[in-house]
N, C-alpha and C. Protein backbone atom coordinates (compact mmCIF):
# COMPACT_ATOMS: atom_id res chain seq x y z
N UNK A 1 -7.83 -28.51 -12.57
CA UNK A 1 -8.70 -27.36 -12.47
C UNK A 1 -9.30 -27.35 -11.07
N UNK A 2 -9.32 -26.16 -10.42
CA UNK A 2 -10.07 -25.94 -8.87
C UNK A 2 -11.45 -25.19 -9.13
N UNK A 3 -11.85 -26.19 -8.28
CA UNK A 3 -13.54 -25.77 -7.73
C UNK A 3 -13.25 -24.57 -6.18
N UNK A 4 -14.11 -23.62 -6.92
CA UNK A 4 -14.05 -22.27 -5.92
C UNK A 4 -15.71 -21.97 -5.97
N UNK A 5 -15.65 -22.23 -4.64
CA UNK A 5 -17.27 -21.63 -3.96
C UNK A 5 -17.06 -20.72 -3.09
N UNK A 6 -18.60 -19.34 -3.76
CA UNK A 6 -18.22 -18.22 -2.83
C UNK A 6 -19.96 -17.40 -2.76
N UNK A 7 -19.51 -16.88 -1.09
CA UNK A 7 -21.21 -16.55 -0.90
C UNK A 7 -20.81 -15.19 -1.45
N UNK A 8 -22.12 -14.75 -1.96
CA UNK A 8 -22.12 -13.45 -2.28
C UNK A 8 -23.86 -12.95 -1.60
N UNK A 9 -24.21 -11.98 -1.35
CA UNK A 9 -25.16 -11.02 -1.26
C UNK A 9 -26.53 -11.48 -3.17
N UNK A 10 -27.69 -11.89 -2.62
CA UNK A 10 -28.58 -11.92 -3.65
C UNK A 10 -28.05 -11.05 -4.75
N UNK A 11 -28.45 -10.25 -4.51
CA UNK A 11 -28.62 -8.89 -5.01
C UNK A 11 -27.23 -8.52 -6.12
N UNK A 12 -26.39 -8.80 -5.33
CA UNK A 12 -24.87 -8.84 -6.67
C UNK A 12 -24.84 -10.11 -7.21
N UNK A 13 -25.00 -11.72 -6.78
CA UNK A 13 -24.85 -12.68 -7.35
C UNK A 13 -26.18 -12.19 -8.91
N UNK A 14 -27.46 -11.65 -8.69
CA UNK A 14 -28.10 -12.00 -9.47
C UNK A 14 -27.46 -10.61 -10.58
N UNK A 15 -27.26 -9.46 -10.31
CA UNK A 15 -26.61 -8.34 -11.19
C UNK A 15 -25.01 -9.07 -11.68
N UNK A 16 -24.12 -9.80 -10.91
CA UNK A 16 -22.83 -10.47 -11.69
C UNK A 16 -23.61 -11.67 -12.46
N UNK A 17 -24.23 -12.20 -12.62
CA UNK A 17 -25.12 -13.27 -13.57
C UNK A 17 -25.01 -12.84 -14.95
N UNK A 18 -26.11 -11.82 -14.54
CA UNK A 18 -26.83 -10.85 -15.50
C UNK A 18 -25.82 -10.33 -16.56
N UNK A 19 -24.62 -9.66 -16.00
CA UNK A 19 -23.59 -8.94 -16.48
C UNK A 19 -22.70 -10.00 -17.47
N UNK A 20 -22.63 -11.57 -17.10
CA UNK A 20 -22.44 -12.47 -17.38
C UNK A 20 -20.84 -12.50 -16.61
N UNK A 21 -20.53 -12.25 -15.53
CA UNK A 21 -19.31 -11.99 -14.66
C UNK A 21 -19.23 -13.11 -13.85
N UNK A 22 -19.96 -14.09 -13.93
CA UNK A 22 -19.89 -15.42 -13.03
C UNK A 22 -19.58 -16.70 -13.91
N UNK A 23 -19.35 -16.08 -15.64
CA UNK A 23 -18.73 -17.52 -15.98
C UNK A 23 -17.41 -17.79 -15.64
N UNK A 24 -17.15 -18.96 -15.83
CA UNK A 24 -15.55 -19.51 -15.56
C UNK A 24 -14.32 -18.19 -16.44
N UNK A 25 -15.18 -17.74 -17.57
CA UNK A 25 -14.26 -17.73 -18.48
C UNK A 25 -13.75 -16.01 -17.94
N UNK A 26 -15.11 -15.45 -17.17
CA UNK A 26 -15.21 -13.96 -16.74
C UNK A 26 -14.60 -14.11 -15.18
N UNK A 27 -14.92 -14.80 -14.37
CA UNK A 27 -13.93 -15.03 -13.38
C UNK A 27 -12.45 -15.17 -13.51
N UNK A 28 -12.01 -16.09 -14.62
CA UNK A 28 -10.64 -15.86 -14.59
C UNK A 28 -10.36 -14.67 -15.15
N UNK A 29 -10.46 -14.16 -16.19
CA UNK A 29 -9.86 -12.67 -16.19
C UNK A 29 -10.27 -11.90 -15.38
N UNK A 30 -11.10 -11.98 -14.50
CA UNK A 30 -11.34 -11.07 -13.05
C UNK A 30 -10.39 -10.91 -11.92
N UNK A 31 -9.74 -12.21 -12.05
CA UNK A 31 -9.06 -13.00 -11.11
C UNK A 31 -7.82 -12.64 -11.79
N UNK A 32 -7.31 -12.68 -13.17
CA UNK A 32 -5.79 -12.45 -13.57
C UNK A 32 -5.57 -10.84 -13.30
N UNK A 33 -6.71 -10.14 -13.80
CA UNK A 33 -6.81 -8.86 -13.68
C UNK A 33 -6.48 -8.25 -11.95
N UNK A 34 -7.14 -8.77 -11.20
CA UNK A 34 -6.42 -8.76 -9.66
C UNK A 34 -5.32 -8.87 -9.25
N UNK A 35 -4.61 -10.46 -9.60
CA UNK A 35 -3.73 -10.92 -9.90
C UNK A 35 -2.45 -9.83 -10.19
N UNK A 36 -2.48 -9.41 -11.52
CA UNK A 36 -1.42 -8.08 -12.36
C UNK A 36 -1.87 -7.30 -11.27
N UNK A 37 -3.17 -6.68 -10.39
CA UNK A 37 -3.71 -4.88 -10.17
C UNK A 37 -2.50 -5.76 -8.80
N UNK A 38 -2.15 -6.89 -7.98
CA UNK A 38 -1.50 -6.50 -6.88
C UNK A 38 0.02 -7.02 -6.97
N UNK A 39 0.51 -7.54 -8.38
CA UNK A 39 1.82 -7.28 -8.25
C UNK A 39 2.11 -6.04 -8.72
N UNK A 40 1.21 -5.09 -9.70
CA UNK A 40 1.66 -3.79 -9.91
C UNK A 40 1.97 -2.82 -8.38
N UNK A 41 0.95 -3.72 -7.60
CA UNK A 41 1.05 -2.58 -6.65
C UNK A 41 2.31 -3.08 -5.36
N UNK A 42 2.81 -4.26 -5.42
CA UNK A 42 3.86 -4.69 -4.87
C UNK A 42 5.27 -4.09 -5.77
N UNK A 43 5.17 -3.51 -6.86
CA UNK A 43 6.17 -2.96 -7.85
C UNK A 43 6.75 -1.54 -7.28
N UNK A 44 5.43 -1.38 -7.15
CA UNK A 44 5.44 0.15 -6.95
C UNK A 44 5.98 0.50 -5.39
N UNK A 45 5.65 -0.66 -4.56
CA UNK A 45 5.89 -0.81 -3.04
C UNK A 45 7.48 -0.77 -3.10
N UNK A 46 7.94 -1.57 -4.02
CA UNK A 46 9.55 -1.92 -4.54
C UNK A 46 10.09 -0.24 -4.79
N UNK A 47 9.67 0.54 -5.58
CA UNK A 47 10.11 1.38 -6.01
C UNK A 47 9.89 2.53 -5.07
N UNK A 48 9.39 2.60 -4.50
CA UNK A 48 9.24 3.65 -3.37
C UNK A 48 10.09 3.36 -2.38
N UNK A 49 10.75 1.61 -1.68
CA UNK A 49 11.43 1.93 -1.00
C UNK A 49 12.81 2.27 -1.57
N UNK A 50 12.98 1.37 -3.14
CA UNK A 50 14.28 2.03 -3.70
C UNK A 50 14.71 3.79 -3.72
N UNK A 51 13.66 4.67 -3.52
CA UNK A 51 13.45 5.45 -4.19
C UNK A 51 13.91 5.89 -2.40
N UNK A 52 13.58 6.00 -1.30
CA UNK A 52 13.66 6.01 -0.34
C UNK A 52 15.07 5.69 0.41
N UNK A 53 15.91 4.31 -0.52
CA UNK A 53 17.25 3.93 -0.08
C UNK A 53 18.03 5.25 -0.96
N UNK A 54 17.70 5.74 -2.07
CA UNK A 54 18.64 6.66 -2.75
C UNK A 54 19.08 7.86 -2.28
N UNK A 55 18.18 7.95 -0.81
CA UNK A 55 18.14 9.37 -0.14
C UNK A 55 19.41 9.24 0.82
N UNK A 56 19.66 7.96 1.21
CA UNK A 56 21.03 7.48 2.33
C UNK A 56 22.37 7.94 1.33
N UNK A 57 23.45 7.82 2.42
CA UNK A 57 24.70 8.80 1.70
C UNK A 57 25.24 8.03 0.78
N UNK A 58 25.99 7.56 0.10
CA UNK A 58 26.53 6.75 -0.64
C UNK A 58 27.88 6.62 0.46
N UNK A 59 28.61 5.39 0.02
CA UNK A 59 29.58 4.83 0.61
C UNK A 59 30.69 4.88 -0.82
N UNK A 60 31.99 4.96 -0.32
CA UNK A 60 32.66 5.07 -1.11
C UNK A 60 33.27 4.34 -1.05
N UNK A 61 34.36 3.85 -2.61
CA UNK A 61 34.73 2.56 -2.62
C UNK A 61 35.99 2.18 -1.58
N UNK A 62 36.21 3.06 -0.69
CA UNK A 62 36.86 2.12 0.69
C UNK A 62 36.18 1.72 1.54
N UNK A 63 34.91 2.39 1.50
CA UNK A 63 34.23 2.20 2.72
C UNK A 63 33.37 0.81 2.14
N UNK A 64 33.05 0.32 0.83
CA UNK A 64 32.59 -0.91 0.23
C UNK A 64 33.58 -1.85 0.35
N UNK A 65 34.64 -0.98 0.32
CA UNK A 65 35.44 -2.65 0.23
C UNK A 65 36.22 -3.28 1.18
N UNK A 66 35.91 -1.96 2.94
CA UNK A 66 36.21 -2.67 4.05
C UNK A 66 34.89 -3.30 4.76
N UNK A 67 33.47 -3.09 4.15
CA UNK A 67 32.53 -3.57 4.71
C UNK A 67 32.77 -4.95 3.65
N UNK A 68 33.21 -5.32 2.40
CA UNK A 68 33.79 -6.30 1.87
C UNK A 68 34.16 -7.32 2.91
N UNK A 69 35.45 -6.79 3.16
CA UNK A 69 36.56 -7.34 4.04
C UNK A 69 35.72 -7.60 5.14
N UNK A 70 34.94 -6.75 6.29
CA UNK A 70 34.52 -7.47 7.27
C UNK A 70 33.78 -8.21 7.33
N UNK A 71 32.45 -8.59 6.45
CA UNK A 71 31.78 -9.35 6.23
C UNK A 71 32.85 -10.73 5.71
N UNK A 72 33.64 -11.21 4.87
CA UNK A 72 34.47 -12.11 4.73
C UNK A 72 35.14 -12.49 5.94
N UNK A 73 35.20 -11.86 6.83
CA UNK A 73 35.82 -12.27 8.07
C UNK A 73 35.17 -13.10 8.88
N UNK A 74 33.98 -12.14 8.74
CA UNK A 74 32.87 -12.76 9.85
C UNK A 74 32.37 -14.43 9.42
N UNK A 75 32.19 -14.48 7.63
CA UNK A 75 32.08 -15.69 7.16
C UNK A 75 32.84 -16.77 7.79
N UNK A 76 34.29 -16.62 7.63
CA UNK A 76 35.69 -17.10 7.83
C UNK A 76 35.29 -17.42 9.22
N UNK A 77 35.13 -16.90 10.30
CA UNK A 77 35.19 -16.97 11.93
C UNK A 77 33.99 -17.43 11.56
N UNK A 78 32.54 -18.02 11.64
CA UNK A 78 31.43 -18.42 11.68
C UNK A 78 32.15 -20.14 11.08
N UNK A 79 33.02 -20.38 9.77
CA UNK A 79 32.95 -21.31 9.50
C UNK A 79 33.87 -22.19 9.89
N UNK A 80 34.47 -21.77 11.10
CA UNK A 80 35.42 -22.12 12.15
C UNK A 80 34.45 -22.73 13.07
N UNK A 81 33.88 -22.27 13.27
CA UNK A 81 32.94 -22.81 14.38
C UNK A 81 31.83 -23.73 14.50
């Protein structure tokens, strides 16, 4: 278990007290709740650029399967060397 010390402003330490938002048990779901609010928002970061790649042309399956082929080449000549 980690020990976390943190300054806060009078004035909110004594209103998060009060609220009872400074026990262990209200910090961690404060903290998981953060936690979920910034991988939702790394999700959404995901999906906007997917959403952004769908706008590029599509490649068709010769044009996949000579960028196939050249990338295997390049492997091939790199592991020559």
């Amino acid at each position: 278990m980690a020990t976390i010390q943190i300054e806060l402003p009078d004035q909110i330490a004594q209103e998060a007290e009060r609220a009872g938002l400074l026990s262990p048990e209200a910090l961690e779901e404060l903290l998981r709740q953060g936690l979920k609010r910034k991988s939702l928002d790394k999700l959404f970061e995901a999906m906007d650029k997917i959403a952004a790649a769908n706008d590029l042309p599509y490649m068709s399956p010769e044009e996949v399967a000579e960028e196939i082929k050249l990338m295997r080449a390049e492997k091939r000549a790199a592991a020559k060397t």
